[in-house]
N, C-alpha and C. Protein backbone atom coordinates (compact mmCIF):
# COMPACT_ATOMS: atom_id res chain seq x y z
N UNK A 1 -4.00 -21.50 -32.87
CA UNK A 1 -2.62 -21.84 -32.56
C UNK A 1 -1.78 -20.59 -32.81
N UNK A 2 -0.81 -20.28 -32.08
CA UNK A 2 -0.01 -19.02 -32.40
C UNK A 2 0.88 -19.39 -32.79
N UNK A 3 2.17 -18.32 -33.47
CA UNK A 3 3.30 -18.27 -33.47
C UNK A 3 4.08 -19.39 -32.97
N UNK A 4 4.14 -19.55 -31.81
CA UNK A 4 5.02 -20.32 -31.10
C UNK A 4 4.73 -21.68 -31.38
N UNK A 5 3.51 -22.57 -30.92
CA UNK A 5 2.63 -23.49 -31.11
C UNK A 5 3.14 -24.11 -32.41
N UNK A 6 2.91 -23.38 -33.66
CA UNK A 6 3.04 -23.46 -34.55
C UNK A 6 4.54 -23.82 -35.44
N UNK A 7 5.80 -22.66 -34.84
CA UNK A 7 6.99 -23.44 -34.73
C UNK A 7 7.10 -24.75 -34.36
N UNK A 8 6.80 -25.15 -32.79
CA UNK A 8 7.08 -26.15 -32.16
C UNK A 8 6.37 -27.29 -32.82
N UNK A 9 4.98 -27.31 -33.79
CA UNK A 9 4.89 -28.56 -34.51
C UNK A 9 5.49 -28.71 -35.60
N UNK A 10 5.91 -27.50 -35.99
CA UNK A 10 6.96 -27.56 -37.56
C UNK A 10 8.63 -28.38 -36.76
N UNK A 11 8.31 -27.81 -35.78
CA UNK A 11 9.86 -29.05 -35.24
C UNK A 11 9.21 -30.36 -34.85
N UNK A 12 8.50 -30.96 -34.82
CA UNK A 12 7.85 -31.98 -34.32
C UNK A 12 7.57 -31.75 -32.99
N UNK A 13 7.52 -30.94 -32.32
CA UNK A 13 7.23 -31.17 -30.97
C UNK A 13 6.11 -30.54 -30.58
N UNK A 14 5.22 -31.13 -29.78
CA UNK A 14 3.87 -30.91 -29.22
C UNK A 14 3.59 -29.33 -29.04
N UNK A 15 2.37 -29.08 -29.64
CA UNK A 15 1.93 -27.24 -28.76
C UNK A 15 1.86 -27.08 -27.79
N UNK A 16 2.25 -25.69 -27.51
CA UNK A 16 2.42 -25.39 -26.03
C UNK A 16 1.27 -25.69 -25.11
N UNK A 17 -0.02 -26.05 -25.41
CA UNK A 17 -1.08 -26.18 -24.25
C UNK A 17 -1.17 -27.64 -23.98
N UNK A 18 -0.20 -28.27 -24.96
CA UNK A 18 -0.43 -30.11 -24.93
C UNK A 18 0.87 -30.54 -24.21
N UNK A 19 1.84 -29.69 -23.84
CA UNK A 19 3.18 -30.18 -23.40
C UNK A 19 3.01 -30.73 -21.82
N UNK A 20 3.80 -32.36 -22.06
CA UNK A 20 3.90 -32.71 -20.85
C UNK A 20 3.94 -31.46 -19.57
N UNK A 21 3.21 -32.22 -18.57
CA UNK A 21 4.16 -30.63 -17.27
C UNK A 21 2.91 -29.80 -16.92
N UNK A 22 2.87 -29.35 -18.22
CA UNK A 22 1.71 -27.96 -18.67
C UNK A 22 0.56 -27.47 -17.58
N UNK A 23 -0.27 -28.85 -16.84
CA UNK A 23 -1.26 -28.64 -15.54
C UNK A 23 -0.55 -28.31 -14.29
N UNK A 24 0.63 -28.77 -14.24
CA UNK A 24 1.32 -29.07 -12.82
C UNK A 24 1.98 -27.53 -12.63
N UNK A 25 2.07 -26.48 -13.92
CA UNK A 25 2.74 -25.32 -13.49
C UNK A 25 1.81 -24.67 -12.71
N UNK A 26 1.83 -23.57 -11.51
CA UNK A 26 0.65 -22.84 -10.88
C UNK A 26 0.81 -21.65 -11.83
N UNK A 27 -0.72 -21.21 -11.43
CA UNK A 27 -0.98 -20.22 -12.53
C UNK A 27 -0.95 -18.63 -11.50
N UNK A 28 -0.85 -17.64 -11.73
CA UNK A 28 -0.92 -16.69 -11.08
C UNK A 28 -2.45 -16.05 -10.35
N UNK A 29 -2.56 -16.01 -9.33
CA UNK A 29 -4.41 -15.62 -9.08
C UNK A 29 -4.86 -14.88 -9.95
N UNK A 30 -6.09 -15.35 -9.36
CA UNK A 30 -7.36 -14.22 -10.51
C UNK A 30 -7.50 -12.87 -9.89
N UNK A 31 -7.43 -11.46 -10.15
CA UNK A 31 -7.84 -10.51 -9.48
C UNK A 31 -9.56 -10.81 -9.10
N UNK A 32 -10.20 -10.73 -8.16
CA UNK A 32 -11.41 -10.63 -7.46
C UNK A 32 -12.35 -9.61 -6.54
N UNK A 33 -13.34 -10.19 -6.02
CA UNK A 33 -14.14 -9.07 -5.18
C UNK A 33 -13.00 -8.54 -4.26
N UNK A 34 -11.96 -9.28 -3.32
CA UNK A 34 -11.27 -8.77 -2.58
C UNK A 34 -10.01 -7.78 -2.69
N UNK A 35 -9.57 -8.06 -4.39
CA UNK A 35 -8.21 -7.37 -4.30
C UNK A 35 -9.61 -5.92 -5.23
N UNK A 36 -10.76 -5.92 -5.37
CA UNK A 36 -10.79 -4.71 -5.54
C UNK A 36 -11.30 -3.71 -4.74
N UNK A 37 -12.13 -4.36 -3.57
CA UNK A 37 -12.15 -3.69 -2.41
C UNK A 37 -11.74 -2.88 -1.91
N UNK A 38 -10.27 -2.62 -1.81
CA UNK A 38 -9.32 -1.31 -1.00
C UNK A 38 -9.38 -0.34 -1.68
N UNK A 39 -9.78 -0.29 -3.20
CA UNK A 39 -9.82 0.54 -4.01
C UNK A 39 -10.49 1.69 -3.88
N UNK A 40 -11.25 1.63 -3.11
CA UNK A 40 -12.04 3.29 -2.71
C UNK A 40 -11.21 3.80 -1.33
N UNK A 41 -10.22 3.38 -0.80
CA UNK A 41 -9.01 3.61 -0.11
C UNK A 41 -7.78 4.45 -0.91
N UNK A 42 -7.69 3.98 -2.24
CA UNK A 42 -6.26 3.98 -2.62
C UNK A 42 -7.00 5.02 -4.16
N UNK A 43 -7.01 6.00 -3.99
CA UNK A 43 -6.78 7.07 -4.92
C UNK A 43 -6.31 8.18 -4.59
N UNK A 44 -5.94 8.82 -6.47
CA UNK A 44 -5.33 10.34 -6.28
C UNK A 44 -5.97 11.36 -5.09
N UNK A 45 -4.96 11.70 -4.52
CA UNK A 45 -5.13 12.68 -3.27
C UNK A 45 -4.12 13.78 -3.45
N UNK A 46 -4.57 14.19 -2.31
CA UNK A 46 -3.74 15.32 -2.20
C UNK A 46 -4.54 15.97 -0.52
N UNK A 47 -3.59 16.13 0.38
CA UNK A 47 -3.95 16.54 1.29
C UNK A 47 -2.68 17.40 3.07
N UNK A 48 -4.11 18.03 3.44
CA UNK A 48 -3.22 18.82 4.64
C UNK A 48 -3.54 17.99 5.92
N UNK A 49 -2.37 18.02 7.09
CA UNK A 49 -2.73 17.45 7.85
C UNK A 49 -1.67 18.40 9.39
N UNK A 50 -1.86 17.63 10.41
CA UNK A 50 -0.77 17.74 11.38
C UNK A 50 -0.14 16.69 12.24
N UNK A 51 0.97 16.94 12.66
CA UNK A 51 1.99 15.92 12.86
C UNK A 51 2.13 16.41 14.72
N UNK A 52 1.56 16.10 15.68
CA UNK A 52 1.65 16.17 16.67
C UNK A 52 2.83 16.34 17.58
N UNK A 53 2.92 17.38 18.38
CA UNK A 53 4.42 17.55 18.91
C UNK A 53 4.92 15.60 19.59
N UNK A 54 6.05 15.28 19.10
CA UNK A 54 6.65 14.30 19.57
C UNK A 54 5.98 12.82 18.58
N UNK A 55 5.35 13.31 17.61
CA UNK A 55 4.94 12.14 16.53
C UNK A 55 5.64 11.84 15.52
N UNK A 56 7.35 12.04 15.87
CA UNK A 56 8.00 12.00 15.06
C UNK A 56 9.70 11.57 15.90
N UNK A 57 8.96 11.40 17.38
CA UNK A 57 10.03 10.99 17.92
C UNK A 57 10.16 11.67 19.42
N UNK A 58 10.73 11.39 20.08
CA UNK A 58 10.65 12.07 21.58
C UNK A 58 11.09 13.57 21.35
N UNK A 59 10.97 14.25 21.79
CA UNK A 59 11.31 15.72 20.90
C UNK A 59 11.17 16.33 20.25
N UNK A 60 10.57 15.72 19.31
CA UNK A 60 10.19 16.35 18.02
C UNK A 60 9.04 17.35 18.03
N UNK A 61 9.17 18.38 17.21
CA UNK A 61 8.23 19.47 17.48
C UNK A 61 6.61 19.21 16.28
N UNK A 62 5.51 19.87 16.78
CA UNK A 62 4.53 19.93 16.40
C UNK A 62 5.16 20.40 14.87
N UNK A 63 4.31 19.84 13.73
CA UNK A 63 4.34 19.82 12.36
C UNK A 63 3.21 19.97 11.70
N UNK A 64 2.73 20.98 10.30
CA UNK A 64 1.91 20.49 9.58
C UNK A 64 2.63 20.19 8.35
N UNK A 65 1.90 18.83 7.14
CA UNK A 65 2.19 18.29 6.46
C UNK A 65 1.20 18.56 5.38
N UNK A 66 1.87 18.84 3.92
CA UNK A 66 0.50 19.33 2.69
C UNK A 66 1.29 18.02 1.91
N UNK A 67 0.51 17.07 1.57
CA UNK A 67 1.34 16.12 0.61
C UNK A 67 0.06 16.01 -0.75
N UNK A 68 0.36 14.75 -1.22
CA UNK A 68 0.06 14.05 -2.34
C UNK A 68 0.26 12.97 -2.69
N UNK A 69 -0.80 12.02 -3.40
CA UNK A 69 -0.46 10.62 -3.30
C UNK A 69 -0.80 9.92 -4.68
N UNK A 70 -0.39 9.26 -5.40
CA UNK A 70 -1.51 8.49 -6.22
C UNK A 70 -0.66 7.17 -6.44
N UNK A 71 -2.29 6.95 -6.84
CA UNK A 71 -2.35 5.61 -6.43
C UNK A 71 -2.66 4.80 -7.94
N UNK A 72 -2.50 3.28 -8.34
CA UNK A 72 -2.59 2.60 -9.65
C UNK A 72 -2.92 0.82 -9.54
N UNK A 73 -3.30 0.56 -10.34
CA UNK A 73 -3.20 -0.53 -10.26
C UNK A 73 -2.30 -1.49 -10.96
N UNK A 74 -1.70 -2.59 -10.04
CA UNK A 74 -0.93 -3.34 -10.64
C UNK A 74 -1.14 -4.65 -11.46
N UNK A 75 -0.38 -5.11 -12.15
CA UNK A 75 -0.40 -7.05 -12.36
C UNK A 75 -1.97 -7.02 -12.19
N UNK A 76 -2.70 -6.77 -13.30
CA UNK A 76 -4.26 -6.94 -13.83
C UNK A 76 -5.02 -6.67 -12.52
N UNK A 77 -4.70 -5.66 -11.70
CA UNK A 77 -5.79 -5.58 -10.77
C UNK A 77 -5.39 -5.88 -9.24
N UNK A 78 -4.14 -7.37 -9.41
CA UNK A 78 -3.90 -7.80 -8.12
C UNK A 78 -3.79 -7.20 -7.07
N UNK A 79 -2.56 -5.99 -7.30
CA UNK A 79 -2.30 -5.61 -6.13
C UNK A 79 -2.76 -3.54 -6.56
N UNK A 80 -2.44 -2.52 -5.63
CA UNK A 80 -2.47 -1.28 -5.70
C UNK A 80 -1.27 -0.82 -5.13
N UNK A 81 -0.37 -0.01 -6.02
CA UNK A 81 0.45 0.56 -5.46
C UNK A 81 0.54 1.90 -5.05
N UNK A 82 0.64 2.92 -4.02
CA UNK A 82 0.56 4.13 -3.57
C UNK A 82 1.65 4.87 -3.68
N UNK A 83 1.77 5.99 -4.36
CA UNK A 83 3.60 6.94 -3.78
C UNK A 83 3.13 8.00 -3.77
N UNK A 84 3.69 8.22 -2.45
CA UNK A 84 3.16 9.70 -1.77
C UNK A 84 4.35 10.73 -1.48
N UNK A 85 3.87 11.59 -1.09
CA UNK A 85 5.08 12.37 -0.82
C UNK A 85 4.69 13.90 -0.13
N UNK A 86 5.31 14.10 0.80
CA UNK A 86 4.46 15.06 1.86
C UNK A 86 5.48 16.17 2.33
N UNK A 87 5.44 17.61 2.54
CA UNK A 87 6.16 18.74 2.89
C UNK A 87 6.19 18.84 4.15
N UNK A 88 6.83 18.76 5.02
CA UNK A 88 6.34 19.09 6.65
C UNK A 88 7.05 20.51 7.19
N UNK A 89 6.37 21.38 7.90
CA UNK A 89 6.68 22.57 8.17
C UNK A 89 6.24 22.84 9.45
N UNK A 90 7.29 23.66 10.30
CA UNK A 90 7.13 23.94 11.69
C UNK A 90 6.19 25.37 11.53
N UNK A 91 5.46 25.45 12.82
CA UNK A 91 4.26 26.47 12.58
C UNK A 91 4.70 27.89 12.16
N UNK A 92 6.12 28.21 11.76
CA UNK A 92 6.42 29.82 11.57
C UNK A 92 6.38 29.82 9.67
N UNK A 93 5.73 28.28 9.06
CA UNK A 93 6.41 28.36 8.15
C UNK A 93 7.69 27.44 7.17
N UNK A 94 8.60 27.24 8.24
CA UNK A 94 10.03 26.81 8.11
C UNK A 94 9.73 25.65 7.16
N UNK A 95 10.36 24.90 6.19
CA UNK A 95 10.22 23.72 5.63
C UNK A 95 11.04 23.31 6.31
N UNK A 96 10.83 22.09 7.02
CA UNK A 96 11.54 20.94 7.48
C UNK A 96 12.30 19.60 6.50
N UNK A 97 11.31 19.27 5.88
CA UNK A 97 11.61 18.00 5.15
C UNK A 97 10.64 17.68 4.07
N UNK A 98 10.76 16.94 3.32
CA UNK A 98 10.05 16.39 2.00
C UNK A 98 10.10 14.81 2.13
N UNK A 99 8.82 14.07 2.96
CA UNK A 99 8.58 12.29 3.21
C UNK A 99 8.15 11.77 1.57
N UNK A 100 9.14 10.60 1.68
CA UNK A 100 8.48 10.13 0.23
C UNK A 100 8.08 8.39 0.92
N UNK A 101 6.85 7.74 -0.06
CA UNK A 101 6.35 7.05 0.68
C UNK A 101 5.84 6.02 -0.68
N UNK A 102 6.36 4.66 -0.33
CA UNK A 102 6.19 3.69 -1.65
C UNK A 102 5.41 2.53 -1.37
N UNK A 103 4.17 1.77 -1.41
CA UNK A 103 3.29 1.64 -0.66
C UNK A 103 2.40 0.35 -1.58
N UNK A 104 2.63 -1.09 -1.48
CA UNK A 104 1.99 -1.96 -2.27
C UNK A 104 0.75 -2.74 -1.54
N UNK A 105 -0.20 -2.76 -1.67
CA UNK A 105 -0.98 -3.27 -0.91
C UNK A 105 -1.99 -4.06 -1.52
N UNK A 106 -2.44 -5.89 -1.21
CA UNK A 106 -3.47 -6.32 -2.04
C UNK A 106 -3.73 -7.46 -0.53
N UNK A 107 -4.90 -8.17 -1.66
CA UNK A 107 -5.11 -9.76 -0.89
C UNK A 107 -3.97 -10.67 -1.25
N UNK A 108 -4.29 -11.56 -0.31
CA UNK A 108 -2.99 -12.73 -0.05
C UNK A 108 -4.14 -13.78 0.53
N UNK A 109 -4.85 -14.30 -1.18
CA UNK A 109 -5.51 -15.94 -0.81
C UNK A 109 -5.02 -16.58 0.13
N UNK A 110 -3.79 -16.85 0.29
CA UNK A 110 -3.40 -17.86 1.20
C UNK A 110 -3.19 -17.70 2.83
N UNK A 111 -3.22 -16.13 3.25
CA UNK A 111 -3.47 -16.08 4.29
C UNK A 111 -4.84 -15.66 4.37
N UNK A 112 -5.51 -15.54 3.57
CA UNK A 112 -6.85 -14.63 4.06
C UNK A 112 -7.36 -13.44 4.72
N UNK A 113 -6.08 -12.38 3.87
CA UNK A 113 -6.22 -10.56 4.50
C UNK A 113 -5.43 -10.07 3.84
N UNK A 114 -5.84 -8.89 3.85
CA UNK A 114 -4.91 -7.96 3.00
C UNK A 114 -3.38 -7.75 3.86
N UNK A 115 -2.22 -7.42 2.72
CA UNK A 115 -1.06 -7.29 3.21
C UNK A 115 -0.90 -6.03 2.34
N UNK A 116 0.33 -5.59 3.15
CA UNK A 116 1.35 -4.37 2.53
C UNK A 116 2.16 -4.60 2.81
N UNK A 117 3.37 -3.96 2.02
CA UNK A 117 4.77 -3.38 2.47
C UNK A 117 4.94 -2.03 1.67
N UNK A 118 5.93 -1.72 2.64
CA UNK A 118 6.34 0.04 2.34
C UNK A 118 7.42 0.37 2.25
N UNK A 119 8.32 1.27 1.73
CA UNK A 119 9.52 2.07 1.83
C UNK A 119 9.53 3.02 1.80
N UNK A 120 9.93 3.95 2.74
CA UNK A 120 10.26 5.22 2.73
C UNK A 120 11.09 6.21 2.50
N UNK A 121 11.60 7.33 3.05
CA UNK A 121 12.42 8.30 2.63
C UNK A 121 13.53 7.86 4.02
N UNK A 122 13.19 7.44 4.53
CA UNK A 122 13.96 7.40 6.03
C UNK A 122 14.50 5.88 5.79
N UNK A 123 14.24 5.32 4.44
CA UNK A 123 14.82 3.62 4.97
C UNK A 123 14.24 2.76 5.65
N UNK A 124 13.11 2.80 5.83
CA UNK A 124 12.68 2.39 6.93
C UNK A 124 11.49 1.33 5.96
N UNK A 125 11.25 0.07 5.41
CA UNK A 125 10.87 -0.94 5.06
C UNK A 125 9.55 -1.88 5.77
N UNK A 126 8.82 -1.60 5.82
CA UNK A 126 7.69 -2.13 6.65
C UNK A 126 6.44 -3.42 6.14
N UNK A 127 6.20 -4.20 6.65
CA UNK A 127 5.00 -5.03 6.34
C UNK A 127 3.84 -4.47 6.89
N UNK A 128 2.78 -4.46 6.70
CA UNK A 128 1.29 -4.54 7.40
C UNK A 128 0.49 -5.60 7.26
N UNK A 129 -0.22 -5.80 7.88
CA UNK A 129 -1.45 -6.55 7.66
C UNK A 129 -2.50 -5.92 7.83
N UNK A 130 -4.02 -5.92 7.03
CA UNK A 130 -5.59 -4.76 7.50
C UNK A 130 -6.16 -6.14 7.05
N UNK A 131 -7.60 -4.59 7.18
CA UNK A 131 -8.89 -5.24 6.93
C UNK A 131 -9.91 -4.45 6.95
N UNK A 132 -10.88 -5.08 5.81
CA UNK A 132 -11.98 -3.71 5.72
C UNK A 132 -13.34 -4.29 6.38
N UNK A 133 -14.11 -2.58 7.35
CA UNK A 133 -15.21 -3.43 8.41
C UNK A 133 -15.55 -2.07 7.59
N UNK A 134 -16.41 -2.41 6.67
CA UNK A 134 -17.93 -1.80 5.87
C UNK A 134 -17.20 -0.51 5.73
N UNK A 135 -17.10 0.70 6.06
CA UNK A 135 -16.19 1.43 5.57
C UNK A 135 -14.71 1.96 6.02
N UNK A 136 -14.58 1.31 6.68
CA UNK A 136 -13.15 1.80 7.49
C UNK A 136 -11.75 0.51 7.10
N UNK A 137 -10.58 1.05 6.82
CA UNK A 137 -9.56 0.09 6.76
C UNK A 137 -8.95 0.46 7.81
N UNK A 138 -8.27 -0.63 7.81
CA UNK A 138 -7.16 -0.43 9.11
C UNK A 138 -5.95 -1.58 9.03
N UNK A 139 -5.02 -1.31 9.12
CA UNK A 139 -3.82 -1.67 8.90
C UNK A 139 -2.52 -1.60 10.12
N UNK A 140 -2.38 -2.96 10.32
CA UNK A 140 -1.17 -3.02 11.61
C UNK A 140 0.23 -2.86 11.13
N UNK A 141 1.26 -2.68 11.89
CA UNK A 141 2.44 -3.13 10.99
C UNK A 141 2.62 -5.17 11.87
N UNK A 142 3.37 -5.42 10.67
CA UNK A 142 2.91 -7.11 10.84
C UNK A 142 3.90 -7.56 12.13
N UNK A 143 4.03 -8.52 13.43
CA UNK A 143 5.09 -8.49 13.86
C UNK A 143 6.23 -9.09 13.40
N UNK A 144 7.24 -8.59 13.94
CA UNK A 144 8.63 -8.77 13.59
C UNK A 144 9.31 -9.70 14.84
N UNK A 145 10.05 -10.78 13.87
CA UNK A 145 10.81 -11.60 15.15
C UNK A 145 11.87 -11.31 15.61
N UNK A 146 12.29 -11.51 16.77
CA UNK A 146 13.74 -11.15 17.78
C UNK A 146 13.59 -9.60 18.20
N UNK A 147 14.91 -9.16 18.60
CA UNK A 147 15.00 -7.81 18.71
C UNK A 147 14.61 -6.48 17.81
N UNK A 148 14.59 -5.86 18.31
CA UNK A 148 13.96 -4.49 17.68
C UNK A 148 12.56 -5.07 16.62
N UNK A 149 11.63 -5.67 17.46
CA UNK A 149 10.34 -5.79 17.08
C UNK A 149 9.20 -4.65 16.51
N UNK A 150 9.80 -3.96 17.41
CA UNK A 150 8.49 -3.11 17.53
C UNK A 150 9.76 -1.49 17.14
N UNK A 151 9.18 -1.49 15.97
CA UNK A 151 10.20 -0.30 15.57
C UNK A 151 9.51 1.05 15.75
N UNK A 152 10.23 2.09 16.30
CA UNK A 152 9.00 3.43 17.06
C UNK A 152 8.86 4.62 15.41
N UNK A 153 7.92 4.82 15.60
CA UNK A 153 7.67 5.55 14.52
C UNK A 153 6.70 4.59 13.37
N UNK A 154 6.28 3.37 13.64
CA UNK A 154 5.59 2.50 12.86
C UNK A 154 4.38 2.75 12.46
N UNK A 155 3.76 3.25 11.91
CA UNK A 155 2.34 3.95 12.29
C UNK A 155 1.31 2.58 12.14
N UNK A 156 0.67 2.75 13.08
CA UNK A 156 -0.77 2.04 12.72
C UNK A 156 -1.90 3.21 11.93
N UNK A 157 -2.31 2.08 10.84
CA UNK A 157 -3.50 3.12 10.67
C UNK A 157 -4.78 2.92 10.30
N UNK A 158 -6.19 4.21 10.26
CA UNK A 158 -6.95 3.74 10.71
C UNK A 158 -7.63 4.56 9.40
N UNK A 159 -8.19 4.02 8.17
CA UNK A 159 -8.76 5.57 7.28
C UNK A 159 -10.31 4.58 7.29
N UNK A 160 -11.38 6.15 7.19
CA UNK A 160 -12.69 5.67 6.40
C UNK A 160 -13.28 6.50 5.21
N UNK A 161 -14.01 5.65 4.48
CA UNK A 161 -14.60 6.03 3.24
C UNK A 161 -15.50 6.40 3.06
N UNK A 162 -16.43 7.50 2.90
CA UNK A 162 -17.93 7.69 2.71
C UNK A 162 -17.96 6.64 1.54
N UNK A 163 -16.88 6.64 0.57
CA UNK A 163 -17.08 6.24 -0.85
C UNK A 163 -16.99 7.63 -1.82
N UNK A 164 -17.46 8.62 -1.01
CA UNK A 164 -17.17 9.66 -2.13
C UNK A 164 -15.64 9.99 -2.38
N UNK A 165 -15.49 11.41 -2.24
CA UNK A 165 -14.16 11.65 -2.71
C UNK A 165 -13.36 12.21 -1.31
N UNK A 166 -13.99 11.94 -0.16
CA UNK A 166 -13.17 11.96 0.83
C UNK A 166 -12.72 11.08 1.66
N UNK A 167 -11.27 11.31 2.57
CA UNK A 167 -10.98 9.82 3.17
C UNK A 167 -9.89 10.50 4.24
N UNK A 168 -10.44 10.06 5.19
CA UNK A 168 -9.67 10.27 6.60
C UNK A 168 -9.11 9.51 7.16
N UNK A 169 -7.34 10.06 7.15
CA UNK A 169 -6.38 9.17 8.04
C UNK A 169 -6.27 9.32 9.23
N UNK A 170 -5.67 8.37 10.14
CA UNK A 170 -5.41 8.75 11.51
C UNK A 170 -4.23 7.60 11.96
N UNK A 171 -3.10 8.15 12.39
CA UNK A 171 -2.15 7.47 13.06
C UNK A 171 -2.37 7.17 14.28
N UNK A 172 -1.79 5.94 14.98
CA UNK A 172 -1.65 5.66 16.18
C UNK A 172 -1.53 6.51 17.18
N UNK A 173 -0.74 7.39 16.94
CA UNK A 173 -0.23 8.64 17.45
C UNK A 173 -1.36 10.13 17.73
N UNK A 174 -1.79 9.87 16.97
CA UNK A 174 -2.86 10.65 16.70
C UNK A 174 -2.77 11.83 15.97
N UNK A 175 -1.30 11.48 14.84
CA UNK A 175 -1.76 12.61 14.10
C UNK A 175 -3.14 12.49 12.74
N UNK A 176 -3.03 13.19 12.37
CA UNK A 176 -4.28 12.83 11.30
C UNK A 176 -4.12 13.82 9.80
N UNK A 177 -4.96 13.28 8.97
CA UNK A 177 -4.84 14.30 7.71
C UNK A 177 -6.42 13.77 6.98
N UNK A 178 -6.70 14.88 6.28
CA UNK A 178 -8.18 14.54 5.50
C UNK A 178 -7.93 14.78 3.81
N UNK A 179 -7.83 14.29 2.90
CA UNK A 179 -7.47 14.99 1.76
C UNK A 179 -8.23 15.97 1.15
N UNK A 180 -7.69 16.61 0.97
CA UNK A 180 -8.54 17.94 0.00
C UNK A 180 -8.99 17.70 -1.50
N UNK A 181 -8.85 16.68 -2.15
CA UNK A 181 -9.54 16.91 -3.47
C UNK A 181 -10.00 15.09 -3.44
């Protein structure tokens, strides 16, 4: 009996595991085989990549990107959260910009697949839905109802795992990045 338990019979009133109610509250999931799965997805990185002329918008010029990411686990396992953050530079050199990237991703028992959502440096707030086929994840953004559904710049994406310490992204778009460590 703890602390608490223990008050509550010194007041006369029942311990906390005997209190009316007590079955009917839901309990929070168990972390499992599935929420640990993505996990050879979601570690410390660090990596170079390129940003394809117009993968950043109609106009937009060819980019390479050197970022960094890491990654943790949340709420006993449930979910993994990612924050990344990436340099992008036009080919003479030039720094363009600094992407920052906030990134929660687990299972969702009740639909039966992994979900995400994201925030970025641009404001820009996103859902996904994936799924893992033996080593590859892949991740949609989820649809959106009414107007402006389909927001441009959304990336789909596509990474695989040997399992070792490398892992290759690839956007819709086709830019891509491999991490270096």
């Amino acid at each position: 009996m703890d602390a608490e338990d223990r008050q509550a019979t010194d007041l006369g009133q029942p311990a906390m595991g005997t209190r009316p109610g007590m079955a009917a509250v839901p309990k929070p999931i168990a972390a499992g085989p599935e929420t640990a799965a993505p996990g050879r997805f979601y570690r410390d990185v660090t990596w170079k990549g390129t940003i394809c002329a117009g993968g950043m918008g109609h106009g937009t010029p060819a980019m390479t990107g050197v970022g960094h990411g890491t990654a943790r686990p949340i709420q006993d396992g449930r979910w993994i959260v990612l924050d990344c953050e990436q340099d992008q530079f036009l080919a003479d050199g030039t720094h363009i910009l600094t992407w920052q990237l906030h990134w929660v991703s687990g299972w969702v028992p009740k639909h039966g697949e992994y979900r995400a959502v994201t925030a970025d440096s641009y404001g820009h707030p996103d859902m996904y839905r994936g799924h893992i086929d033996g080593t590859a994840w892949s991740s949609s953004p989820s649809p959106r109802p009414g107007p402006g559904s389909a927001l441009p710049g959304t990336p789909r994406l596509r990474g695989s795992s040997t399992g070792g310490t490398r892992c290759h992204w690839v956007t819709g778009n086709g830019s891509s990045s491999r991490n270096t460590r």
